[in-house]
C-alpha atoms as a PDB file:
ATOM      1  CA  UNK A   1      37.739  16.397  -3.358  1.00  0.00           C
ATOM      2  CA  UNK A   2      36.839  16.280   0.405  1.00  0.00           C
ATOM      3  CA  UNK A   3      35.001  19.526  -0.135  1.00  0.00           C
ATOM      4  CA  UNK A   4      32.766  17.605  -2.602  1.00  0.00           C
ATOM      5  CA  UNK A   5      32.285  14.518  -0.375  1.00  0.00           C
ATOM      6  CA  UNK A   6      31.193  16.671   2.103  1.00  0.00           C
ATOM      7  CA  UNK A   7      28.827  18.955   0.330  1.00  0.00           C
ATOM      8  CA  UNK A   8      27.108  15.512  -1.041  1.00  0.00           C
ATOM      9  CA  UNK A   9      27.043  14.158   2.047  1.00  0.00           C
ATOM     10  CA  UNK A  10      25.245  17.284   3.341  1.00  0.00           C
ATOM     11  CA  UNK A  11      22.567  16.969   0.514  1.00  0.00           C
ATOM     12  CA  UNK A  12      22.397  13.529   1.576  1.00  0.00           C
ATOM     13  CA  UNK A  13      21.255  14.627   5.150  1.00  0.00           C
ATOM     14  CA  UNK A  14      19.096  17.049   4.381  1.00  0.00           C
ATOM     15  CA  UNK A  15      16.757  16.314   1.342  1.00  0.00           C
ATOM     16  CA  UNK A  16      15.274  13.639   3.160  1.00  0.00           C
ATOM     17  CA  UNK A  17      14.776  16.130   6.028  1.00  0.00           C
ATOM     18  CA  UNK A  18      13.120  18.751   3.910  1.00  0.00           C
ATOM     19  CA  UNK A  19      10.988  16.164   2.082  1.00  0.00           C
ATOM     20  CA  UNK A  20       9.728  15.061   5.717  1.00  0.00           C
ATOM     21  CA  UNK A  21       9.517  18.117   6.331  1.00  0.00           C
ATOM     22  CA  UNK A  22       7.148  19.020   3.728  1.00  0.00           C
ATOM     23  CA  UNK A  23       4.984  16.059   4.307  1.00  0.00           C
ATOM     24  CA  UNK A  24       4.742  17.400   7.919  1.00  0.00           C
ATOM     25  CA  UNK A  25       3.080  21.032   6.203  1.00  0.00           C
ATOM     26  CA  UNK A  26       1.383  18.786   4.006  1.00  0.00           C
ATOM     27  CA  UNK A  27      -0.671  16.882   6.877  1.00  0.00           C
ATOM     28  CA  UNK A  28      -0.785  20.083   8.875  1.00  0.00           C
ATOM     29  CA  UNK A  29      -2.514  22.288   5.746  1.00  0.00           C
ATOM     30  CA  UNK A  30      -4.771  19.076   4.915  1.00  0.00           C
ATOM     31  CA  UNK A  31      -6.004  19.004   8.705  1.00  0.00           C
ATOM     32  CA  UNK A  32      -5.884  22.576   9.086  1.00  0.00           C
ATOM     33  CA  UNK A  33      -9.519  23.082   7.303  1.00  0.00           C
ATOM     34  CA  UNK A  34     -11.276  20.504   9.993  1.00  0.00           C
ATOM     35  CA  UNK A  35     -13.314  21.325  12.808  1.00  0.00           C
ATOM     36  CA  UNK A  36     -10.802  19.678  15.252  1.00  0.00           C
ATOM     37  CA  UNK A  37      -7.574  19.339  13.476  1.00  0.00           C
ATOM     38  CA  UNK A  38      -5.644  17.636  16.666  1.00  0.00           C
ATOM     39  CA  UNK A  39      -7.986  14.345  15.790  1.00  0.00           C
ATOM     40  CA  UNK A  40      -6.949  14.593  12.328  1.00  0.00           C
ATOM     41  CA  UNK A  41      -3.655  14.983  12.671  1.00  0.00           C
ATOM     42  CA  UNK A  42      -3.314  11.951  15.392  1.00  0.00           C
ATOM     43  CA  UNK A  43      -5.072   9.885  12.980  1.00  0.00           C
ATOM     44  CA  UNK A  44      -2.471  10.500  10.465  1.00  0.00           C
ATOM     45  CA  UNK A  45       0.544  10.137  12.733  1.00  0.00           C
ATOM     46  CA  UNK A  46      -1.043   6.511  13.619  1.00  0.00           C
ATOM     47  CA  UNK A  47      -0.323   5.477   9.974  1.00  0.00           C
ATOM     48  CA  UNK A  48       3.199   5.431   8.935  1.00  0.00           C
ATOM     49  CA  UNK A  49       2.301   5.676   5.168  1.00  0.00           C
ATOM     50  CA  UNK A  50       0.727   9.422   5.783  1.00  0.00           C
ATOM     51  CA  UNK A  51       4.956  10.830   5.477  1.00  0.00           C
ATOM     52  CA  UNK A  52       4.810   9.397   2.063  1.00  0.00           C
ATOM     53  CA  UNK A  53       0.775   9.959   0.893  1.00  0.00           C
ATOM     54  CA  UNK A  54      -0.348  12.604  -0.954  1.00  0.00           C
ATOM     55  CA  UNK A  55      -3.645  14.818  -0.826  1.00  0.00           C
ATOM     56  CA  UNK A  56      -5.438  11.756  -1.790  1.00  0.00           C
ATOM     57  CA  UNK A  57      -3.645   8.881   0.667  1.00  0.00           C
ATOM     58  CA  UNK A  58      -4.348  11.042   3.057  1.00  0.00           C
ATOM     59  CA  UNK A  59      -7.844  11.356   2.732  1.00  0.00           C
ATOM     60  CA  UNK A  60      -7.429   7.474   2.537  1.00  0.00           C
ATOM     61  CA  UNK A  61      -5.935   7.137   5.785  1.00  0.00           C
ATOM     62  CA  UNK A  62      -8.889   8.986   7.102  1.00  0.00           C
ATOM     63  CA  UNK A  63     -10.934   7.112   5.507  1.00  0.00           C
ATOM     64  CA  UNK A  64      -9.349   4.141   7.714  1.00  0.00           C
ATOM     65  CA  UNK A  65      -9.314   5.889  10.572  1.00  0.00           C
ATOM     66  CA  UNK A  66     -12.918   6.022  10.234  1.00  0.00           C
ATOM     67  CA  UNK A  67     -13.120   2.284   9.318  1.00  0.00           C
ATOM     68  CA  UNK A  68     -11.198   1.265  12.944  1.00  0.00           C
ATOM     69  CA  UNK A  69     -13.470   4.019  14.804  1.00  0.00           C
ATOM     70  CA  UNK A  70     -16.356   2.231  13.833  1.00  0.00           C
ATOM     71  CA  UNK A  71     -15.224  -1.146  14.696  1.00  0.00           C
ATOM     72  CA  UNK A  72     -14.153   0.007  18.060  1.00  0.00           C
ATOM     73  CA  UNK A  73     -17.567   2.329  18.326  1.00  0.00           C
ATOM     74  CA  UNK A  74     -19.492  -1.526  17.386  1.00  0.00           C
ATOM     75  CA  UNK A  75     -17.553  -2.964  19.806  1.00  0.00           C
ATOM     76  CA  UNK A  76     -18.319  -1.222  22.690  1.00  0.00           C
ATOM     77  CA  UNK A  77     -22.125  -1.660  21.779  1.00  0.00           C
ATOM     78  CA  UNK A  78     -21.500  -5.298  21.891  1.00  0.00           C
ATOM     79  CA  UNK A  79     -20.383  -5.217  24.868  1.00  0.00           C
ATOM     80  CA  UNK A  80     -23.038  -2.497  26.446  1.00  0.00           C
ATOM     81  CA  UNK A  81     -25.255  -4.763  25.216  1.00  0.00           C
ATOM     82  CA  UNK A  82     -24.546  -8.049  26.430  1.00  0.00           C
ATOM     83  CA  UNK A  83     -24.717  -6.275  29.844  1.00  0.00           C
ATOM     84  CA  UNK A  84     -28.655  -5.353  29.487  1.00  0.00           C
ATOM     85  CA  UNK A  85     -31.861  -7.150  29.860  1.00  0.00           C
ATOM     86  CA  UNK A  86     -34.591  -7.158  27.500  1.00  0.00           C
ATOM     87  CA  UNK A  87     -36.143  -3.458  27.306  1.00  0.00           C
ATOM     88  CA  UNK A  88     -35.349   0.082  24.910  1.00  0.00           C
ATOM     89  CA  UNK A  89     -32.183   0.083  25.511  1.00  0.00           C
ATOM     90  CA  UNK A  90     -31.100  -3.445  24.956  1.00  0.00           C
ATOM     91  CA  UNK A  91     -33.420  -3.100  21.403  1.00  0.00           C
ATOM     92  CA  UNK A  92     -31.198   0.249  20.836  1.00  0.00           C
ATOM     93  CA  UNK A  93     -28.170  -1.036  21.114  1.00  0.00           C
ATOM     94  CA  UNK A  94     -29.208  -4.257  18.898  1.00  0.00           C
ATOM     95  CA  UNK A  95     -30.382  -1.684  16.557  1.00  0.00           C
ATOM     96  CA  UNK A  96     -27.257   0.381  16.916  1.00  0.00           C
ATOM     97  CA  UNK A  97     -25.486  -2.610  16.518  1.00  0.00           C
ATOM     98  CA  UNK A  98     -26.429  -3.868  13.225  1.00  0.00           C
ATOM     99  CA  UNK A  99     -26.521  -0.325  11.503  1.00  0.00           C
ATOM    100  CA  UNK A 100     -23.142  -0.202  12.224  1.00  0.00           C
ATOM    101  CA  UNK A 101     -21.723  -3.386  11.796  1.00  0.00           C
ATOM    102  CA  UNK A 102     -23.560  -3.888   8.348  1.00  0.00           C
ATOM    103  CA  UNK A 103     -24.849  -0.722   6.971  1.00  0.00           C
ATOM    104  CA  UNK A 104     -21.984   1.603   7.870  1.00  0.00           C
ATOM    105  CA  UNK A 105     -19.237  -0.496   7.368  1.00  0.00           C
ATOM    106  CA  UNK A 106     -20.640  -1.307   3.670  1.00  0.00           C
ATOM    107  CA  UNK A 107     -20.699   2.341   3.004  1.00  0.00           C
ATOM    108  CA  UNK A 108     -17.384   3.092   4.037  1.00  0.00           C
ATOM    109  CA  UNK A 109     -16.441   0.785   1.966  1.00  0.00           C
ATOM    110  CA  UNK A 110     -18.052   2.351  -0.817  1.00  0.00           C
ATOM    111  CA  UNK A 111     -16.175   5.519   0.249  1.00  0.00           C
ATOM    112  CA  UNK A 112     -12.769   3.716  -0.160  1.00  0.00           C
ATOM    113  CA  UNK A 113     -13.732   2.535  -3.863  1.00  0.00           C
ATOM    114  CA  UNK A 114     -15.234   5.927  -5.011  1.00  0.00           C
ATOM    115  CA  UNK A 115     -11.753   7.541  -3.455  1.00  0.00           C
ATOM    116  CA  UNK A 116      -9.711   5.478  -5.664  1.00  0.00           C
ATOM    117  CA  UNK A 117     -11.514   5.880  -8.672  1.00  0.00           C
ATOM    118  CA  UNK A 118     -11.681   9.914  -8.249  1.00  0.00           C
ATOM    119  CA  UNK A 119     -15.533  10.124  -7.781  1.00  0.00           C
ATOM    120  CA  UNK A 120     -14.680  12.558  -4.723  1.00  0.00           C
ATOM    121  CA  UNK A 121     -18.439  13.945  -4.474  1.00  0.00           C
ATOM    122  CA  UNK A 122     -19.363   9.984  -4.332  1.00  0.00           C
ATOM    123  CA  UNK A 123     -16.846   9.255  -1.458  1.00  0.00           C
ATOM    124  CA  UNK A 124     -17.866  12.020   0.489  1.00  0.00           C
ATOM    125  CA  UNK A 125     -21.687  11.120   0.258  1.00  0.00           C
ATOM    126  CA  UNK A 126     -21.085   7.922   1.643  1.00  0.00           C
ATOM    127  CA  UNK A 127     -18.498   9.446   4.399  1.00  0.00           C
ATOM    128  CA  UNK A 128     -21.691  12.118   5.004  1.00  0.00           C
ATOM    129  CA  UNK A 129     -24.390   8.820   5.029  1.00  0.00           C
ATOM    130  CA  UNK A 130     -22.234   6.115   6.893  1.00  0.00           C
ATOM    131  CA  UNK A 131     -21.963   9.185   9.303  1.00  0.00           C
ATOM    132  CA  UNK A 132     -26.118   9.296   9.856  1.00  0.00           C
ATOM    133  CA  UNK A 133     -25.611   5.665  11.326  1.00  0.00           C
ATOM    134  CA  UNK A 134     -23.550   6.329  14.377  1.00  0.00           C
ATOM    135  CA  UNK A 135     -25.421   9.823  15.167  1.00  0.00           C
ATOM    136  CA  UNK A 136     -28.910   7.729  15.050  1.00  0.00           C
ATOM    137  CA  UNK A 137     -27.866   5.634  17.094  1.00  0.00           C
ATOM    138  CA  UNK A 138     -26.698   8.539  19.846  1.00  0.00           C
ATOM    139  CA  UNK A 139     -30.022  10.183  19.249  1.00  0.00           C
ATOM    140  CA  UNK A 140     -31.515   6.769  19.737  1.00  0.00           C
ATOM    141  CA  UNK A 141     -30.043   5.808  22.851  1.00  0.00           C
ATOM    142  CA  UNK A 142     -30.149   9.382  24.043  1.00  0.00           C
ATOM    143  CA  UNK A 143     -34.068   9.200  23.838  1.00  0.00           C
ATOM    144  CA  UNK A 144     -34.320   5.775  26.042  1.00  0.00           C
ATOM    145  CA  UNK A 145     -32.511   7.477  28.108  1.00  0.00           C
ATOM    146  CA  UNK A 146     -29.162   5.835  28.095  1.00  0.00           C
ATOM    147  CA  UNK A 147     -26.189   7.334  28.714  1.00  0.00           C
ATOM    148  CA  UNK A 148     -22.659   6.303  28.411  1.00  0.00           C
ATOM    149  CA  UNK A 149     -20.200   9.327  28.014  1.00  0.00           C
ATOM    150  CA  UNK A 150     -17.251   6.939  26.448  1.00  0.00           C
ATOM    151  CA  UNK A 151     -19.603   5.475  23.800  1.00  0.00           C
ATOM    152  CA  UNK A 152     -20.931   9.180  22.872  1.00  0.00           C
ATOM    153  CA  UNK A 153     -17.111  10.278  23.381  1.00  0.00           C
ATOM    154  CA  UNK A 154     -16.293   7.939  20.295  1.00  0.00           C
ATOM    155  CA  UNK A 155     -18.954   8.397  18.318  1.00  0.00           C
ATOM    156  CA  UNK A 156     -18.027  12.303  18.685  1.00  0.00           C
ATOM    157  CA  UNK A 157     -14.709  11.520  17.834  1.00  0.00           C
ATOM    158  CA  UNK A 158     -16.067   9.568  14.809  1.00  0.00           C
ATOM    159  CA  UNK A 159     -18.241  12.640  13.481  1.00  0.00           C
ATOM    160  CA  UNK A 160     -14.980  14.811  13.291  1.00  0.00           C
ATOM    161  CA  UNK A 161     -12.996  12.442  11.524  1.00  0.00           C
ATOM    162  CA  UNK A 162     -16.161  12.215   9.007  1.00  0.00           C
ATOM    163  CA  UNK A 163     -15.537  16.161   9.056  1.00  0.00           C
ATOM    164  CA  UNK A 164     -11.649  15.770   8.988  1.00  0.00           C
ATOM    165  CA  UNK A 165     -12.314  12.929   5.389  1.00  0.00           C
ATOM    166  CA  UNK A 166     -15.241  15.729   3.827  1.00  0.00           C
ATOM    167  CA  UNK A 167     -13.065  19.091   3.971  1.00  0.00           C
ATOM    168  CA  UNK A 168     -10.267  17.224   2.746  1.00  0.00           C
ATOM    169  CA  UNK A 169     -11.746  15.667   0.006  1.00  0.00           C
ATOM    170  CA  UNK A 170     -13.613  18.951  -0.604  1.00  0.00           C
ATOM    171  CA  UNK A 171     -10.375  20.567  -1.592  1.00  0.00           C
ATOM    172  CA  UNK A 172      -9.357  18.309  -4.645  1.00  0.00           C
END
């Protein structure tokens, strides 16, 4: 009889190991594919639904990745912004601004619905349009000459959790 407590209590241990286990591979294979997996996978590891999503929650939780990297990437325009006089820039970041805030943002939104609904070609066309705004707006300021290596940092970071979403997705 104590052989048999202790043989459940060792399934008891484990299996939940294993099955954490597995979700581990199963982030690891689902960022594998991107261009910079190490983004992907600390996106997932900020979420502590990704140990229980599948394929599909974890394109989700990219998907909201994405959503908080563009608040953060709107942010800091805000605030760039509010530091500048009238002049290119100041009309670029405005610009920048309310692509992101409004256009963007209402597309990744559209990415979330088509997601849960299975129309995975729809979800990553919007991923691959809301994408356009942020680059615009780095090819944008780039051309008035502004520079600011944290905002183009982000929106970097941004573009390879757009990649990180797509090749997921790709694979259902």
């Amino acid at each position: 009889m104590k052989t048999m407590i202790k043989f459940l209590l060792l399934i008891l241990v484990i299996s939940p190991m294993s099955i954490c286990a597995e979700k581990d591979m199963m982030m690891i294979n689902e960022c594998h594919n991107a261009d910079v997996p190490a983004i992907c996978m600390q996106c997932l590891e900020s979420d502590p639904n990704s140990i229980h999503a599948d394929h599909i929650g974890i394109a989700g939780i990219v998907i909201n990745c994405l959503e908080s990297h563009l608040h953060i990437i709107t942010n800091n325009i805000t605030n760039l912004s509010s530091k500048k006089d009238k002049g290119e820039v100041k009309t670029a970041l405005e610009i920048c601004k309310k692509d992101l805030s409004t256009n963007a943002s209402t597309i990744l939104s559209e990415a979330k619905t088509s997601l849960k609904t299975g129309d995975y070609d729809k979800t990553n066309k919007s991923i691959k349009l809301a994408l356009g705004f942020p680059l615009r707006c780095m090819f944008n300021l780039k051309r008035v000459k502004f520079t600011s290596p944290q905002l183009f940092s982000q929106i970097n970071i941004y573009a390879q959790l757009s990649d990180a979403a797509m090749r997921i997705i790709d694979r259902f």
